[in-house]
Protein backbone atom coordinates (compact mmCIF):
# COMPACT_ATOMS: atom_id res chain seq x y z
CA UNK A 1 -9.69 -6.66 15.15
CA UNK A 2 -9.96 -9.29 18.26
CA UNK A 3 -7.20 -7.47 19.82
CA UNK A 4 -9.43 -4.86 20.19
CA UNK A 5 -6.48 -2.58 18.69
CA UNK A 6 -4.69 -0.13 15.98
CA UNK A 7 -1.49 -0.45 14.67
CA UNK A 8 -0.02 2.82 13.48
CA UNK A 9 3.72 3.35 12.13
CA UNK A 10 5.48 6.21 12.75
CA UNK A 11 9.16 7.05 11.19
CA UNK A 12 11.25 4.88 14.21
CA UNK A 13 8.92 1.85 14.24
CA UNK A 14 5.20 1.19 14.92
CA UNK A 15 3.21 1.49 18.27
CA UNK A 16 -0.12 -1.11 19.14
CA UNK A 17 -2.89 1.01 20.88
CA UNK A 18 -5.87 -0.20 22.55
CA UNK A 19 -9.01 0.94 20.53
CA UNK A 20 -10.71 2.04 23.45
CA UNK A 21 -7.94 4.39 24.83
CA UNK A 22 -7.51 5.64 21.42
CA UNK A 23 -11.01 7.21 21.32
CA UNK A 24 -10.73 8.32 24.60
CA UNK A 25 -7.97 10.10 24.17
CA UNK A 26 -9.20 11.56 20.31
CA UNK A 27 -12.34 12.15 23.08
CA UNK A 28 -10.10 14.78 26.00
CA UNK A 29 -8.37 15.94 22.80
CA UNK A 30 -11.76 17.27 21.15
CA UNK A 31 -13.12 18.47 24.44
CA UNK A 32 -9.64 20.13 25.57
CA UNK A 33 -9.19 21.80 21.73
CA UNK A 34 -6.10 23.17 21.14
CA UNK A 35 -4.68 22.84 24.87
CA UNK A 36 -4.53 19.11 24.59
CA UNK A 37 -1.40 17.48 23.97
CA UNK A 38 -1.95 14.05 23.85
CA UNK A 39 -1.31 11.95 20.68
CA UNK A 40 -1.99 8.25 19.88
CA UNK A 41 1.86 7.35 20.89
CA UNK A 42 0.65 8.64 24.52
CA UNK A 43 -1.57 6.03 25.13
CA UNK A 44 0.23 3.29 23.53
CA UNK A 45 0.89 -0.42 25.22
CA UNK A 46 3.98 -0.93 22.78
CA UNK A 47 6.17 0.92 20.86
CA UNK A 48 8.25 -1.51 18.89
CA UNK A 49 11.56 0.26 17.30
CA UNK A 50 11.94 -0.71 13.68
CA UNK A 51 12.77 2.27 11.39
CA UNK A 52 11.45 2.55 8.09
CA UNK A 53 8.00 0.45 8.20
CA UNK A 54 6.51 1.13 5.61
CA UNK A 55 3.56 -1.19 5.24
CA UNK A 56 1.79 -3.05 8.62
CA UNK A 57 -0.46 -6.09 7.98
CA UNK A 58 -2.78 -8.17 9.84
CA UNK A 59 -3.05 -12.00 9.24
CA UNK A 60 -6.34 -12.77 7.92
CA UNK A 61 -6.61 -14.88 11.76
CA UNK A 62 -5.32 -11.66 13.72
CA UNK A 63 -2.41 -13.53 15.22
CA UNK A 64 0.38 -12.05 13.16
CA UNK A 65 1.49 -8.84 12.38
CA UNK A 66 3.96 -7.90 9.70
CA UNK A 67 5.93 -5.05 9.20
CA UNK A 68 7.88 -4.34 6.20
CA UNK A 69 10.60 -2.16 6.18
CA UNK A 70 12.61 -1.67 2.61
CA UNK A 71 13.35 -5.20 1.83
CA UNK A 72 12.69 -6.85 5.15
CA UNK A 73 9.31 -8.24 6.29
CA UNK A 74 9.12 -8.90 9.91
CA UNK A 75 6.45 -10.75 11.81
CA UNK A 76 5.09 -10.54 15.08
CA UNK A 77 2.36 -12.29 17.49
CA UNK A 78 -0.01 -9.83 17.68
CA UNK A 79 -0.66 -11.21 21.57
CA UNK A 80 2.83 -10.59 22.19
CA UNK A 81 2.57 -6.70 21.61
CA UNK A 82 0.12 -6.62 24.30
CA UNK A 83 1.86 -9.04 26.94
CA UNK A 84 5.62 -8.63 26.10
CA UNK A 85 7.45 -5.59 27.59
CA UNK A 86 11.29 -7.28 25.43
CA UNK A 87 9.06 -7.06 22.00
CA UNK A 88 10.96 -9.47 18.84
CA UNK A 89 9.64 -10.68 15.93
CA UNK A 90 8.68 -14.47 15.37
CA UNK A 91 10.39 -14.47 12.40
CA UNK A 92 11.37 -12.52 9.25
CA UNK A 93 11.95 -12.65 5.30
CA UNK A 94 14.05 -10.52 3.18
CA UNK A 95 12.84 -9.90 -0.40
CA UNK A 96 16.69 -10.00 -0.92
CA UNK A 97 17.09 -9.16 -4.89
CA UNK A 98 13.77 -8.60 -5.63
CA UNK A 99 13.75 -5.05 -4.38
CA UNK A 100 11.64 -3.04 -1.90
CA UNK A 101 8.27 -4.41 -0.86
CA UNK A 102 5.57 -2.37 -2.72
CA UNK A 103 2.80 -4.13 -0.96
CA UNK A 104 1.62 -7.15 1.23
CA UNK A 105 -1.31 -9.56 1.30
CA UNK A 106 -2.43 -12.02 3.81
CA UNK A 107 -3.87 -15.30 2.17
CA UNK A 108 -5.26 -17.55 4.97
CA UNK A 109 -2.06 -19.42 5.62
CA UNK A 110 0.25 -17.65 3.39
CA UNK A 111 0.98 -14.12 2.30
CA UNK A 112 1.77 -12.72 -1.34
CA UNK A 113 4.61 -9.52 -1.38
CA UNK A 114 4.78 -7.25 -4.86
CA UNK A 115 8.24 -5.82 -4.97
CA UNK A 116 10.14 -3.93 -7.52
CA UNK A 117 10.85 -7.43 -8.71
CA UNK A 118 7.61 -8.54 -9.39
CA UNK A 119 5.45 -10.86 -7.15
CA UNK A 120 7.00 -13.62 -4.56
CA UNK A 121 4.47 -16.20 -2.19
CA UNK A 122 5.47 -17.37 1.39
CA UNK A 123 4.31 -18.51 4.26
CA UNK A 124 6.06 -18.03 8.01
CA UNK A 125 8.93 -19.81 8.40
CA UNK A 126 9.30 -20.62 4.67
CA UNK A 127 10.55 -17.80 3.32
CA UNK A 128 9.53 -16.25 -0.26
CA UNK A 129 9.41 -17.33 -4.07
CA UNK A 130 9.49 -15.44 -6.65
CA UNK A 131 6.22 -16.54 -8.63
CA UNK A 132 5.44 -13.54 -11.39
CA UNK A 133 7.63 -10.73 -12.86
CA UNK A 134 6.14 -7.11 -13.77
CA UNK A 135 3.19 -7.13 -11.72
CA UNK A 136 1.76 -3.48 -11.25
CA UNK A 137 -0.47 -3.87 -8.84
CA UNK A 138 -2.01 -6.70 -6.70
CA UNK A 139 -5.07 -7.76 -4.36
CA UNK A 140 -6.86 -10.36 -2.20
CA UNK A 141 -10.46 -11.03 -2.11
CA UNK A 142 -11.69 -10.34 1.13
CA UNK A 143 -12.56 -14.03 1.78
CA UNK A 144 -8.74 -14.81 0.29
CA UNK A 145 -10.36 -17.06 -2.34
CA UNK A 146 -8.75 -14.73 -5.38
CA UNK A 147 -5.93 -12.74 -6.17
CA UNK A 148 -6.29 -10.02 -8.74
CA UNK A 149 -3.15 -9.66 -10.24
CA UNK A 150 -2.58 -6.52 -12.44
CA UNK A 151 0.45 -7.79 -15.09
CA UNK A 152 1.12 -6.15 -18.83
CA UNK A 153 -1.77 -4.52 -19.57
CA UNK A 154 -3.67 -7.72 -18.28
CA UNK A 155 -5.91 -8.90 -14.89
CA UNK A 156 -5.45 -12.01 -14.20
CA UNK A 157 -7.56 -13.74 -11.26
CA UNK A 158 -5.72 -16.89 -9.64
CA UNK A 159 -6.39 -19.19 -6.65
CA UNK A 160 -4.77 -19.35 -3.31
CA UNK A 161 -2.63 -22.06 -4.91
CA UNK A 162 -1.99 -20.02 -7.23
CA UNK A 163 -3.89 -21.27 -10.44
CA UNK A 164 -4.73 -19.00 -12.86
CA UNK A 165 -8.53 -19.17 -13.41
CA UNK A 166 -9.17 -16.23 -15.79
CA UNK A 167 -6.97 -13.38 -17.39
CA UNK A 168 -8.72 -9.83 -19.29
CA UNK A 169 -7.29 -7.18 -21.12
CA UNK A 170 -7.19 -3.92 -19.14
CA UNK A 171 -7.21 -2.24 -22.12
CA UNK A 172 -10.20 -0.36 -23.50
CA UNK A 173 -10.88 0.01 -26.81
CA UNK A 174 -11.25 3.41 -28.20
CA UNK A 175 -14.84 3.95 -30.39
CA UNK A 176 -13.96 3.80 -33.80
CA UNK A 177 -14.16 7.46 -34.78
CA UNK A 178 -13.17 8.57 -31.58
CA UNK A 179 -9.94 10.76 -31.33
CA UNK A 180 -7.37 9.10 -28.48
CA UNK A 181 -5.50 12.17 -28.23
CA UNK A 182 -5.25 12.99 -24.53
CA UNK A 183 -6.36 9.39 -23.38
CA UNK A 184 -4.29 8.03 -21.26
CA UNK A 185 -3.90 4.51 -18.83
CA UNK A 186 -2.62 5.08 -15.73
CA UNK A 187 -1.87 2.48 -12.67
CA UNK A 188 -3.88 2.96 -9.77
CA UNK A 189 -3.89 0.81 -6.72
CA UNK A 190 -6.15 -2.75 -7.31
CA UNK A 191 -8.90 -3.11 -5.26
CA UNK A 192 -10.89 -6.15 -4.66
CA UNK A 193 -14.26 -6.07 -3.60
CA UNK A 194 -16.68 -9.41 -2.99
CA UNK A 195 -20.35 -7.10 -3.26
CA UNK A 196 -21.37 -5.77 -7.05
């Protein structure tokens, strides 16, 4: 990223390391073997204490990181993890009856959240709404031009407003004198990809 940086989340928060010290110390660590003792939360500029993250996210700009923890999506200046020594967020969201946040994804001036709930849109300071129920799985095109949305047996591509611009079945069909004992459909993380 610009920050030149890794964001890693351990079980009492999440730490921001500089890239550079990270492979120097992975570096002293291969060199020293077994008698090093140094670990990426050695070398870290800031160790922010939020238990329970869960997911961390990048804004598609690198200026914003969020961390979910359960229900609760906080957000921080990326700068600020590198300047600040009193880290606090910028602002935060609660998925509040919707559930625990399953994943995050950064649109260019949004972000979309699947929960047990289902799927909810916001954007910082806005807050979320709810926008789809039983989603399974969901995922950004790299340029943020499409969401893949994985809903009853059905992908569904829409805009960044949200638009619905094509829907499949994800289910196959079985050859006609084929036997669909033992087939099964199982969900699997979506992945979008913009090279064929």
């Amino acid at each position: 990223d610009g920050h030149a940086a890794v964001f890693l989340a351990h079980p009492d928060g999440f730490i921001a390391v500089r890239t550079k010290a990270l492979i120097e110390a992975s570096e002293e660590a291969r060199e020293k073997g077994k008698a090093s003792t140094r670990c990426a939360q050695d070398c870290c500029v800031t160790d922010v204490p939020l238990p329970g993250v869960t997911l961390l996210a990048l804004s598609r700009d690198q200026s914003v990181l969020a961390a979910c923890t359960g229900s609760e999506i906080q957000f921080f200046s990326a700068t600020s993890l590198f300047t600040d020594k009193d880290i606090k967020p910028s602002s935060s969201c609660s998925m509040g009856r919707s559930g625990s946040v399953k994943d995050f994804k950064w649109l260019d001036n949004a972000y979309i959240v699947l929960s047990n709930g289902g799927l909810s849109h916001g954007s910082l300071g806005q807050g979320l709404k709810d926008i789809m129920e039983n989603v399974d799985a969901v995922d950004c095109s790299k340029d943020g031009n499409h969401i893949a949305v994985a809903r009853k047996n059905s992908l569904r591509i829409l805009l960044p407003d949200l638009k619905e611009t094509c829907c499949m079945a994800l289910l196959f069909q079985l050859w006609p004198d084929s036997d669909s004992e033992g087939t099964d459909i199982k969900d699997t993380p979506l992945n979008t990809s913009n090279h064929v």
